[in-house]
C-alpha atoms as a PDB file:
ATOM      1  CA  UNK A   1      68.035 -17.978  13.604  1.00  0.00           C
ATOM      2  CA  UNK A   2      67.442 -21.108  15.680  1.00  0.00           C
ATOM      3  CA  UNK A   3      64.401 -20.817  17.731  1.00  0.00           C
ATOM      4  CA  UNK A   4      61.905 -22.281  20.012  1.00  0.00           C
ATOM      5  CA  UNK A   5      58.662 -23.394  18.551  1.00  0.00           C
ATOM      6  CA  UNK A   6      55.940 -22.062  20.609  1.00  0.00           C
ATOM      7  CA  UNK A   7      54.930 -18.593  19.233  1.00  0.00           C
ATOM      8  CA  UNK A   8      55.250 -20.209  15.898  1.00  0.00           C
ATOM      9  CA  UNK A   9      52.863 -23.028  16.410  1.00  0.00           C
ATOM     10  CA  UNK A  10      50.510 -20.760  17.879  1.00  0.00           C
ATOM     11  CA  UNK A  11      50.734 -18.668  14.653  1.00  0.00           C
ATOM     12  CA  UNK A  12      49.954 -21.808  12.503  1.00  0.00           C
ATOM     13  CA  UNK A  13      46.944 -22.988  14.954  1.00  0.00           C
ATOM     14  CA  UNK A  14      45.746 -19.423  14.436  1.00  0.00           C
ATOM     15  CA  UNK A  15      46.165 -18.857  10.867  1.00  0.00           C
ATOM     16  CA  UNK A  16      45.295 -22.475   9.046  1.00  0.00           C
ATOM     17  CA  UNK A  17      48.996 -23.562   7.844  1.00  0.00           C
ATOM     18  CA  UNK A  18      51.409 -26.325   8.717  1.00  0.00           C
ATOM     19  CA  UNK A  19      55.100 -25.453   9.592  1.00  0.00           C
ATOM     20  CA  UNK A  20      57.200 -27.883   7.243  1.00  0.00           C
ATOM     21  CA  UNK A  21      59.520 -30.887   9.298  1.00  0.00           C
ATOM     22  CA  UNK A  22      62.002 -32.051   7.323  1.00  0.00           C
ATOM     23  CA  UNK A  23      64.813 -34.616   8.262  1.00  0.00           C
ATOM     24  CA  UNK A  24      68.214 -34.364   7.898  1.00  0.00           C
ATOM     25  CA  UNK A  25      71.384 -36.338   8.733  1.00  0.00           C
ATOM     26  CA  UNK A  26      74.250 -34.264   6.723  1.00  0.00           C
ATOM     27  CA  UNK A  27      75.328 -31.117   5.637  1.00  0.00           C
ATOM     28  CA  UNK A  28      73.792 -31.046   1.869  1.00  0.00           C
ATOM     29  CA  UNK A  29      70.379 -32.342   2.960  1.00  0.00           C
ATOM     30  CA  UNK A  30      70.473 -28.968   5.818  1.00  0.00           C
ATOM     31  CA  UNK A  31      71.628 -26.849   3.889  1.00  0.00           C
ATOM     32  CA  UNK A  32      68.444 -27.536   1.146  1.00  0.00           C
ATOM     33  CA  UNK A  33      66.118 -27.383   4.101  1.00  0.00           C
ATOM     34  CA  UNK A  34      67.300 -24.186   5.013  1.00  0.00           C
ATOM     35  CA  UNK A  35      67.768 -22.539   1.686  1.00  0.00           C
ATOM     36  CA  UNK A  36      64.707 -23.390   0.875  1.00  0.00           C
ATOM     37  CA  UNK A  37      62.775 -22.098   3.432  1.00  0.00           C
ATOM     38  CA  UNK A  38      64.707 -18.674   3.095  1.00  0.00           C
ATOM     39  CA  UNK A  39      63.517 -18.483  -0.397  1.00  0.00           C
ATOM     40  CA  UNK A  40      59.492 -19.396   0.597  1.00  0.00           C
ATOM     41  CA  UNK A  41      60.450 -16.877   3.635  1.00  0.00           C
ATOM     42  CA  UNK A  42      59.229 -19.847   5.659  1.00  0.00           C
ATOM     43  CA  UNK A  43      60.044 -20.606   9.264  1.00  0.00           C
ATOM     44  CA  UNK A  44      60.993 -24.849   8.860  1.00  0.00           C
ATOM     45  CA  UNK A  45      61.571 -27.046  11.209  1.00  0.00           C
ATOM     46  CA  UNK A  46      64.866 -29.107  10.806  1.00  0.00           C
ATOM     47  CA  UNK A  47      64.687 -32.718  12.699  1.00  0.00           C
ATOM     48  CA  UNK A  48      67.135 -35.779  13.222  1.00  0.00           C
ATOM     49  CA  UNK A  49      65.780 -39.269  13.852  1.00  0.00           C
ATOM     50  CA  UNK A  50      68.032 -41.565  16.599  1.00  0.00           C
ATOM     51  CA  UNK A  51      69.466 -43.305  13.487  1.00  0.00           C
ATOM     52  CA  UNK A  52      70.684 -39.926  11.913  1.00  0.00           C
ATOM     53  CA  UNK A  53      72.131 -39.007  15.412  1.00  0.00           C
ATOM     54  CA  UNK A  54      73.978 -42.684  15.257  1.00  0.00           C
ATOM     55  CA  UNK A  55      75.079 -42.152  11.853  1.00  0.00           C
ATOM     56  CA  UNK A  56      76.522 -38.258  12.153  1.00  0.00           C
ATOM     57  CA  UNK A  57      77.483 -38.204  16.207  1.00  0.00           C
ATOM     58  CA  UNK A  58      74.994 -35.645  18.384  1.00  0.00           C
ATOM     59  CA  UNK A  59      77.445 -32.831  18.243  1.00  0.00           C
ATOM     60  CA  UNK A  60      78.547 -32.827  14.948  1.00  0.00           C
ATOM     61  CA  UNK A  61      74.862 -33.062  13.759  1.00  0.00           C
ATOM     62  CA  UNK A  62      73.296 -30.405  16.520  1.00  0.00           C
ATOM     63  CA  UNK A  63      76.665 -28.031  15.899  1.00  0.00           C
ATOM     64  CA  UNK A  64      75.776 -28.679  12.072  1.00  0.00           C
ATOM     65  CA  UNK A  65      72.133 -27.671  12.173  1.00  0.00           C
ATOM     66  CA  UNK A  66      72.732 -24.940  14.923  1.00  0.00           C
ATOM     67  CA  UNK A  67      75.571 -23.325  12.908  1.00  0.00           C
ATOM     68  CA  UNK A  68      73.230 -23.007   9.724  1.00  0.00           C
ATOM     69  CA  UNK A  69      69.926 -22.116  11.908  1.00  0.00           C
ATOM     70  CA  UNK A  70      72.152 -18.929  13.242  1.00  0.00           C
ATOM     71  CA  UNK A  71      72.943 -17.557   9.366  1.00  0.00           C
ATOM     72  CA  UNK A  72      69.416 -18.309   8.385  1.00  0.00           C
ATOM     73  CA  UNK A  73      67.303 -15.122   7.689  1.00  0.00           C
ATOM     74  CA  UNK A  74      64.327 -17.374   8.661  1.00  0.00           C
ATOM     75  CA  UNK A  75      62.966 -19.255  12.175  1.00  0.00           C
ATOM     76  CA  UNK A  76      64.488 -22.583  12.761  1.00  0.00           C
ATOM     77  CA  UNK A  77      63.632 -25.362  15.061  1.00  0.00           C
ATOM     78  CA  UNK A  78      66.057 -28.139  15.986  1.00  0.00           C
ATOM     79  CA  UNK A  79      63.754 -31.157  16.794  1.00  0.00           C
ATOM     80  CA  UNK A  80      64.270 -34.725  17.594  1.00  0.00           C
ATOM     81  CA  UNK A  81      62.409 -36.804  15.470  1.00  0.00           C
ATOM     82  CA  UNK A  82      60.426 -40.313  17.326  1.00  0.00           C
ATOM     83  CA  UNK A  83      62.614 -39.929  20.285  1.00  0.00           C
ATOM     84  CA  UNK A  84      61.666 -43.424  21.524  1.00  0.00           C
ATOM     85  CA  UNK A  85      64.908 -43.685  24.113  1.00  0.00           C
ATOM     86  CA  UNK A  86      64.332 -40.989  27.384  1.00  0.00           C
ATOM     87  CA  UNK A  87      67.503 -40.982  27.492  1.00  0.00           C
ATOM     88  CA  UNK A  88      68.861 -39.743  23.824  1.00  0.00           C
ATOM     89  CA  UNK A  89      65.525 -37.105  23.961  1.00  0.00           C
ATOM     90  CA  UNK A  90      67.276 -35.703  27.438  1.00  0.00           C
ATOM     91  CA  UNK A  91      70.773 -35.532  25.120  1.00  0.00           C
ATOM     92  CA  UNK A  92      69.283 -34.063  22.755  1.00  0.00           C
ATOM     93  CA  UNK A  93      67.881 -31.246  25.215  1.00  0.00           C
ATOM     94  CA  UNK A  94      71.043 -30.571  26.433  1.00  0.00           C
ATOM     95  CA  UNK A  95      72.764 -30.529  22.727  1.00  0.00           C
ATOM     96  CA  UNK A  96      70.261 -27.421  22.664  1.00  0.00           C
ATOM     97  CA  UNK A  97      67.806 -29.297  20.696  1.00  0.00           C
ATOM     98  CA  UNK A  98      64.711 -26.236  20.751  1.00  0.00           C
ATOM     99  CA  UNK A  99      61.841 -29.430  19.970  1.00  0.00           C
ATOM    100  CA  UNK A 100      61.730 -32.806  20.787  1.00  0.00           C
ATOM    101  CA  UNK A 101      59.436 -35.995  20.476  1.00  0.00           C
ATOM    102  CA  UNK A 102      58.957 -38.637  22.777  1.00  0.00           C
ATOM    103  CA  UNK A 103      57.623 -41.754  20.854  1.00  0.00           C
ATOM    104  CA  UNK A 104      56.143 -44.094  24.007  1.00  0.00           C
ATOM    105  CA  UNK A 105      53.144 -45.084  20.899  1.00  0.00           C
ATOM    106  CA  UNK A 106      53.936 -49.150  21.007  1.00  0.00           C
ATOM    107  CA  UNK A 107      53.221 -48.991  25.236  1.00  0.00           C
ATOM    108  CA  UNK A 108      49.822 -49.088  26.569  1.00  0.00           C
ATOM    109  CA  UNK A 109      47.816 -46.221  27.007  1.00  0.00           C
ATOM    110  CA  UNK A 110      48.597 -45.577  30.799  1.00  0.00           C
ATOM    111  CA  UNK A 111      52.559 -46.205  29.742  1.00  0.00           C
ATOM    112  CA  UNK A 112      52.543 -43.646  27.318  1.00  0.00           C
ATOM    113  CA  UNK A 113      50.923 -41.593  29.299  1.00  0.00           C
ATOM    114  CA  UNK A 114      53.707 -41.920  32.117  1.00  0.00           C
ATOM    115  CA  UNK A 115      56.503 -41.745  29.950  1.00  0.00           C
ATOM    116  CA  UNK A 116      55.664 -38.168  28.376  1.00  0.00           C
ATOM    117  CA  UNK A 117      54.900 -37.032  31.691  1.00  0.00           C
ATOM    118  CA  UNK A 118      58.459 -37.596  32.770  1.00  0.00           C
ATOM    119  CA  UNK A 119      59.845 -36.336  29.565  1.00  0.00           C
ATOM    120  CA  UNK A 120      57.651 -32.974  29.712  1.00  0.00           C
ATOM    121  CA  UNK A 121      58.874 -32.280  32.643  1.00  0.00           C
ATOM    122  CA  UNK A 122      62.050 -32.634  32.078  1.00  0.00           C
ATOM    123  CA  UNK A 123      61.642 -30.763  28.551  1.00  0.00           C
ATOM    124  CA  UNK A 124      59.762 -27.980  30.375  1.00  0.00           C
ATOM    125  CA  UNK A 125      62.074 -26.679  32.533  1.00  0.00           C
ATOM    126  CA  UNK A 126      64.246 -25.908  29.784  1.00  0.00           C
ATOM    127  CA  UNK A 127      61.433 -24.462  27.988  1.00  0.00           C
ATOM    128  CA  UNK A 128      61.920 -27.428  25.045  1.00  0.00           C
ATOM    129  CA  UNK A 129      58.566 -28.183  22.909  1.00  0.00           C
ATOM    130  CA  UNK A 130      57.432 -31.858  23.237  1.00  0.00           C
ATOM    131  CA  UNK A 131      55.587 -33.803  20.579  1.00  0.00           C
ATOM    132  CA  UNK A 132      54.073 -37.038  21.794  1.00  0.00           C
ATOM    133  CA  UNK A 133      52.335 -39.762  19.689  1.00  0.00           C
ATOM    134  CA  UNK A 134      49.261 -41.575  20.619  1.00  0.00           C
ATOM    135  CA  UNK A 135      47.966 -44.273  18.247  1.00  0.00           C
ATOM    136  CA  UNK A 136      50.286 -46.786  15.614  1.00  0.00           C
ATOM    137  CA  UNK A 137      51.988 -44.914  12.645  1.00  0.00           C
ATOM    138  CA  UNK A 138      53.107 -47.959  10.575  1.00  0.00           C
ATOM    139  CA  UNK A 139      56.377 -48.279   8.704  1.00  0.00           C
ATOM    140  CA  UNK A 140      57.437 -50.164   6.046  1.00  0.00           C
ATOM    141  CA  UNK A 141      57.220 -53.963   7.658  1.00  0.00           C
ATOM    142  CA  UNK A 142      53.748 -53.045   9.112  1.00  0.00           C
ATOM    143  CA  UNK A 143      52.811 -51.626   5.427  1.00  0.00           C
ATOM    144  CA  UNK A 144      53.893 -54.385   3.675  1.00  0.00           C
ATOM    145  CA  UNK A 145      51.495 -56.839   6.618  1.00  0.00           C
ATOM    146  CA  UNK A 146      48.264 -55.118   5.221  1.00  0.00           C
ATOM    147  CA  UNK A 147      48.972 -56.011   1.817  1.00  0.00           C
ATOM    148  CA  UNK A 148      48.106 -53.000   0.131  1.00  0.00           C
ATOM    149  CA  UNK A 149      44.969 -52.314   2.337  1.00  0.00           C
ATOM    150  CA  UNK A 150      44.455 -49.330   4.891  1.00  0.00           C
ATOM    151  CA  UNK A 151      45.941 -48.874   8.218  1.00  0.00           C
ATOM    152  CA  UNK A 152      42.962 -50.731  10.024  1.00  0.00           C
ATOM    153  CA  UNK A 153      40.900 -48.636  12.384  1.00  0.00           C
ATOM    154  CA  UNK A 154      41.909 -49.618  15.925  1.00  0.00           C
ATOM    155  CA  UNK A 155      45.645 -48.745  14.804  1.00  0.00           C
ATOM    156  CA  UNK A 156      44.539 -45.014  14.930  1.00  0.00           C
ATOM    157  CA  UNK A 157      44.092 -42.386  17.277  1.00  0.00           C
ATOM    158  CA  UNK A 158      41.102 -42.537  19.565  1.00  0.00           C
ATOM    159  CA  UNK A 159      39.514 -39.073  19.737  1.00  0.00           C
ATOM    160  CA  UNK A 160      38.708 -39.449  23.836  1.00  0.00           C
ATOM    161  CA  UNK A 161      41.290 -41.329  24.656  1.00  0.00           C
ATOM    162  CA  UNK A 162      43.143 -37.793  23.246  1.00  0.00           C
ATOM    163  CA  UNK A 163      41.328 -35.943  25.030  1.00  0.00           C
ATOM    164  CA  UNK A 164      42.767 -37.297  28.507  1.00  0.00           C
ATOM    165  CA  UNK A 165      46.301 -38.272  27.445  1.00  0.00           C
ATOM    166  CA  UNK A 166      46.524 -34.089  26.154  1.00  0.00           C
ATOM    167  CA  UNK A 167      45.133 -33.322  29.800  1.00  0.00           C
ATOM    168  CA  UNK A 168      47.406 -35.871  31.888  1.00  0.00           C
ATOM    169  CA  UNK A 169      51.027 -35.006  29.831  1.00  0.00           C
ATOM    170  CA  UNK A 170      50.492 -31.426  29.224  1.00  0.00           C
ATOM    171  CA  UNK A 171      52.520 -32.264  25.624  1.00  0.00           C
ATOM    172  CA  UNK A 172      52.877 -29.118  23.596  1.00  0.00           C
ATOM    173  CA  UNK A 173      51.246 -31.280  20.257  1.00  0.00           C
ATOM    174  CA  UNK A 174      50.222 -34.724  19.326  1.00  0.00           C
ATOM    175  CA  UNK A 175      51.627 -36.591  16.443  1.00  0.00           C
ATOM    176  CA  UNK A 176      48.196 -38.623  15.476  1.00  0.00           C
ATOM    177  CA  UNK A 177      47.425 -41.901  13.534  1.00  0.00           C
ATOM    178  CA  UNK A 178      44.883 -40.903  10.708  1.00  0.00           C
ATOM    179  CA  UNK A 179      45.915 -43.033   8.186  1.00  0.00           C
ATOM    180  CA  UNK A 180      49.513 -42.211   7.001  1.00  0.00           C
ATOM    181  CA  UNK A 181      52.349 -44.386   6.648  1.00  0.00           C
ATOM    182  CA  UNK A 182      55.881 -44.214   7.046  1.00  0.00           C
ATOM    183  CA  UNK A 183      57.251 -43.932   3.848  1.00  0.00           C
ATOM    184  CA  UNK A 184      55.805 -43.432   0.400  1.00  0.00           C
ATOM    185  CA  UNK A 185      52.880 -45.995  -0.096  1.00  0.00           C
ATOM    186  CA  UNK A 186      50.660 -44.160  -2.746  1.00  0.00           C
ATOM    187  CA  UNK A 187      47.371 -45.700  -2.394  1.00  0.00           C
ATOM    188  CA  UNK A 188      47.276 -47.322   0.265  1.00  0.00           C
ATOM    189  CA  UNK A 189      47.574 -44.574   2.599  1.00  0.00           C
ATOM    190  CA  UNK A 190      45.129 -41.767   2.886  1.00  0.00           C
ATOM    191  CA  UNK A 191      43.941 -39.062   5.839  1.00  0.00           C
ATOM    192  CA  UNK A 192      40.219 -39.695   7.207  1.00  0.00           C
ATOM    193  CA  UNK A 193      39.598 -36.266   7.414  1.00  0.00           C
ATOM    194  CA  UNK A 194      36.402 -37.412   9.554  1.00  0.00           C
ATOM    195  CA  UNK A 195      38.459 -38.937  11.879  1.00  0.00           C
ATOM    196  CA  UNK A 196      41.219 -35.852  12.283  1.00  0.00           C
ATOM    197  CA  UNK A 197      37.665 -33.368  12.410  1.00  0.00           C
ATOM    198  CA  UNK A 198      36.877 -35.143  15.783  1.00  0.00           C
ATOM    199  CA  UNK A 199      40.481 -35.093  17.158  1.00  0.00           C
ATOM    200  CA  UNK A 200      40.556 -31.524  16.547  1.00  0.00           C
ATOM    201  CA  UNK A 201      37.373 -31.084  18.068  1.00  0.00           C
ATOM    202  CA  UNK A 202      38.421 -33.102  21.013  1.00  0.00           C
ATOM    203  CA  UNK A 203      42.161 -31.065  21.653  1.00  0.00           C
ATOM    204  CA  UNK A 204      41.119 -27.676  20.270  1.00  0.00           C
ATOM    205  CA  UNK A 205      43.740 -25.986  21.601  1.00  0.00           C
ATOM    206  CA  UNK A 206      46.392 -28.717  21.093  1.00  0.00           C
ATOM    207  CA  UNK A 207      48.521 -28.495  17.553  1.00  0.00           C
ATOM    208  CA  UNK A 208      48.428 -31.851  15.633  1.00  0.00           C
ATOM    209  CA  UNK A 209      51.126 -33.296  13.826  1.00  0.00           C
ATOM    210  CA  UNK A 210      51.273 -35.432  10.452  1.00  0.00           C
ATOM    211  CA  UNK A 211      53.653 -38.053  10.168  1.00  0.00           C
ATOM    212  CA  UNK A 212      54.080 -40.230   6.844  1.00  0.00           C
ATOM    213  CA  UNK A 213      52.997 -37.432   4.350  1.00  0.00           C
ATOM    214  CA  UNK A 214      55.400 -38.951   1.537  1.00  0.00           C
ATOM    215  CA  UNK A 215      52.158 -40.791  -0.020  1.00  0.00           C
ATOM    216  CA  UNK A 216      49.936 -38.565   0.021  1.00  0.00           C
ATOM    217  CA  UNK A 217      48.432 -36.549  -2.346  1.00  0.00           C
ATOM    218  CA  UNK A 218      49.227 -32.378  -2.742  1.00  0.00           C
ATOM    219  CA  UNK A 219      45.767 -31.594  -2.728  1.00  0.00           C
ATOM    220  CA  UNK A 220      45.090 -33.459   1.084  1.00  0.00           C
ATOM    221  CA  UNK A 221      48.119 -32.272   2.412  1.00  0.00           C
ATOM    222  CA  UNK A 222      46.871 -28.663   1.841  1.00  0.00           C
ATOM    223  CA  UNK A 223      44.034 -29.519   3.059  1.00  0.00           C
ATOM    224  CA  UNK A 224      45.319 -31.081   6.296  1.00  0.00           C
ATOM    225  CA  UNK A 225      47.473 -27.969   6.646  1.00  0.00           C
ATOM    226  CA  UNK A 226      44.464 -26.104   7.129  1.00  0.00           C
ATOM    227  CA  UNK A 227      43.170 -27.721   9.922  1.00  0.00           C
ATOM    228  CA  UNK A 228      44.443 -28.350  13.493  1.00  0.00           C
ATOM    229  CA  UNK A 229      47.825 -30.394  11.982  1.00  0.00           C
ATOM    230  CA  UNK A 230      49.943 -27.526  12.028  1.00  0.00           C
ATOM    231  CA  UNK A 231      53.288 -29.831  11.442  1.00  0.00           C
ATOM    232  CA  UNK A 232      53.711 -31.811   8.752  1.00  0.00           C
ATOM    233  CA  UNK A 233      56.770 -34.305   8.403  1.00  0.00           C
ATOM    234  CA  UNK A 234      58.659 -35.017   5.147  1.00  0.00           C
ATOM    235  CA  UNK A 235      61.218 -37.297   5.166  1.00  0.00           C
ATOM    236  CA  UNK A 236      61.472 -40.232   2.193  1.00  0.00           C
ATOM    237  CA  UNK A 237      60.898 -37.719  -0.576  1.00  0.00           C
ATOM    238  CA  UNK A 238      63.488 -36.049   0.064  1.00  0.00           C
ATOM    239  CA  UNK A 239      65.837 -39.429   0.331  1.00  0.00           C
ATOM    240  CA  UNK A 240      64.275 -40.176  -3.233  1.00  0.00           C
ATOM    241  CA  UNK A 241      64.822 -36.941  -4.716  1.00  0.00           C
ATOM    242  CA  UNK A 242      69.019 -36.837  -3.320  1.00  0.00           C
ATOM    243  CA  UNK A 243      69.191 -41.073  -4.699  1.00  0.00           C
ATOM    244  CA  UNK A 244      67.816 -39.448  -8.099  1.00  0.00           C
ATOM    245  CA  UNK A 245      70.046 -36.529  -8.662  1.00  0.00           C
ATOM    246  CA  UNK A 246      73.031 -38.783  -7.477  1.00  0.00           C
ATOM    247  CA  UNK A 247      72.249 -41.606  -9.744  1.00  0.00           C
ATOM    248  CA  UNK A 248      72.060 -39.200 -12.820  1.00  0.00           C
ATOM    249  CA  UNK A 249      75.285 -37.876 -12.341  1.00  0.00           C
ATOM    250  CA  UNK A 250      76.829 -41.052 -12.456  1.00  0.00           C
ATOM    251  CA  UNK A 251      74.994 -41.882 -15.755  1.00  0.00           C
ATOM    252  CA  UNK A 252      77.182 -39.115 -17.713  1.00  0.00           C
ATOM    253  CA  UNK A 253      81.079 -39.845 -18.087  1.00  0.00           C
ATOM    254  CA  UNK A 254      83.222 -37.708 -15.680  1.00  0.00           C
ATOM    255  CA  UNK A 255      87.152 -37.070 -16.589  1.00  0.00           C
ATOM    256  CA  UNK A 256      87.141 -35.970 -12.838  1.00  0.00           C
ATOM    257  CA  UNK A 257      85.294 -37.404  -9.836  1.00  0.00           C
ATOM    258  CA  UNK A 258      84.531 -33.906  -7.406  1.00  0.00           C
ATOM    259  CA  UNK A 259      82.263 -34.926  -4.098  1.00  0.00           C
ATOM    260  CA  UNK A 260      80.835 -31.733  -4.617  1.00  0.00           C
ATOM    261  CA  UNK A 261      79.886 -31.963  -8.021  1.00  0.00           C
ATOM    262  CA  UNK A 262      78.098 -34.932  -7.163  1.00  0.00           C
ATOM    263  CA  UNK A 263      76.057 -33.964  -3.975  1.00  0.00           C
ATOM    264  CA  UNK A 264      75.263 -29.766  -5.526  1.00  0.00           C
ATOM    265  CA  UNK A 265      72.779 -31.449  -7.498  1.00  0.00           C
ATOM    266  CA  UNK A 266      71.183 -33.526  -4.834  1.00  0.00           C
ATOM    267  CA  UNK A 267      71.494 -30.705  -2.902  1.00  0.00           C
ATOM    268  CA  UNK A 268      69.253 -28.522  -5.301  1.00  0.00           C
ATOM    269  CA  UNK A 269      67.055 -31.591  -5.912  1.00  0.00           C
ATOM    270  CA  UNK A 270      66.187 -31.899  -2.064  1.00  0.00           C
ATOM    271  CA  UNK A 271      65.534 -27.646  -1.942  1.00  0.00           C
ATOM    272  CA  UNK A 272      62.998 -28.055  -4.830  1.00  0.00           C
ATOM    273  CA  UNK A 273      60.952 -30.686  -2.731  1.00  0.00           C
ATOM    274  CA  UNK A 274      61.449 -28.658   0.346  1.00  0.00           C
ATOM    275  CA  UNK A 275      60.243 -25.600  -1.491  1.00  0.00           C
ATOM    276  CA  UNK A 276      57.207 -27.065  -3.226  1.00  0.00           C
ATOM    277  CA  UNK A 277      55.667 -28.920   0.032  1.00  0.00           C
ATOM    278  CA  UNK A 278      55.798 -25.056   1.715  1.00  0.00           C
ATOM    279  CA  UNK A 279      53.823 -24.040  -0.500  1.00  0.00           C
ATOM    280  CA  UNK A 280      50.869 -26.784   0.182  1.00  0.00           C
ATOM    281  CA  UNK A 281      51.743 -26.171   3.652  1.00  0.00           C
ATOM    282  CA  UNK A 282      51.015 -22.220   3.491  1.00  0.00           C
ATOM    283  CA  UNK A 283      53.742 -21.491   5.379  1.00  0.00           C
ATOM    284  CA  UNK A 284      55.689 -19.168   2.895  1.00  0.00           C
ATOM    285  CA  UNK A 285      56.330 -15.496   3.626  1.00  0.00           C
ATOM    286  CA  UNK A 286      54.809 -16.646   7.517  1.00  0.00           C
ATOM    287  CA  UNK A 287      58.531 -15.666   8.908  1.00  0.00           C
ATOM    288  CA  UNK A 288      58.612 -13.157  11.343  1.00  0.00           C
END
């Protein structure tokens, strides 16, 4: 069933567990997110970046998920992932998107600030969830700048400074800068649990979320789930897991070339991943 967010973020805030975000941008990849989450009797949380939406179309992609979310025997969210563009996150609201994010992180403070207030309204009045982001969640150009070092310390999230912008935008959760990375950076990416202790403190009733959890280890993502981060995003493991199962096909000789015998396995492949990071998360047998 497709569904809004709210009552299940409040049941994660409440009960210590992180709902699983996973992004998709075609039919084999949605289906695994879904089917997985049926069999962990998980709610999940299905999300498109812009460049999915630019790849698929908005309504092929929204009818996709939304057609799916309906059969599913579990909660789903539709969510816009690091909506930077006000106007594709008001598309996406209309496409019946349940979730969306408003990435204003590279502005100033008082710019950010301004920009989720318009978009919360907006989002509000449809009764759509909005994730914000305050602090600098690096990618892969700004990993490869440190050189193998940590995300340096005035790249994350201030724990006052969340305290205000959570007060001024009245967003529904915070997507914070602890350390992660965009992509999967073993070792060089880690959460400072010291630092995400002080943002919780400072937004106690505000859910945060986890972006970049590719690189980290199983055992801190558990943990994190068990704190305030009650989302957690997954994204290039599941890319690496599909490229994998592809790849082996095409290493075994094939009278017959059948799309579908090449993308079921990558389909499976992507389900496993989706299954086991549920499990960290503690969100299995959580649907209502």
């Amino acid at each position: 069933m497709l569904v809004k967010p709210h009552e299940l973020f409040q049941d994660a805030l409440a009960g210590g567990f992180a709902l699983g975000a996973f992004n998709t941008s075609n039919l084999e990849v949605t289906q695994a997110i879904i089917s997985g989450a049926a069999r962990q009797n998980s709610p999940v949380i299905v999300q498109t970046s812009a460049g999915a939406i630019e790849y698929a179309g908005l309504k092929p992609l929204s009818a996709l998920v939304t057609a799916l979310a309906h059969e599913a025997p579990v909660p789903v969210v539709l969510h816009l992932d690091h909506g930077k563009d006000a106007a594709l996150v008001e598309k996406c609201i209309a496409a019946g998107y349940t979730s969306v994010m408003i990435d204003a992180s590279t502005k100033t403070f008082t710019e950010n600030i301004s920009i989720v207030q318009e978009i919360v309204a907006i989002a509000h009045r449809h009764g759509v969830w909005v994730e914000a982001e305050l602090g600098t969640i690096l990618g892969l150009e700004g990993a490869k700048q440190l050189g193998g070092e940590a995300a340096p310390a005035d790249l994350l999230t201030n724990p006052g400074q969340a305290k205000r912008f959570a007060e001024e935008t009245q967003a529904d959760a915070l997507a914070v800068s602890v350390g992660t990375i965009h992509g999967a950076f073993t070792g060089q990416e880690y959460i400072r649990f010291e630092l995400l202790a002080k943002l919780s403190e400072a937004v106690p009733d505000l859910p945060l979320v986890l972006h970049g959890a590719s690189g980290i280890s199983d055992a801190d993502l558990t943990r994190a789930a068990g704190t305030h981060v009650c989302k957690i995003n997954v994204d290039t493991e599941l890319r690496q897991v599909f490229e994998r199962a592809v790849r082996a096909y095409f290493e075994q000789p094939h009278d017959m070339v059948d799309p579908r015998d090449i993308l079921a396995p990558a389909r499976e492949a992507v389900r496993d991943v989706v299954e086991s990071k549920i499990r960290l998360f503690g969100s299995g047998a959580r649907s209502r």
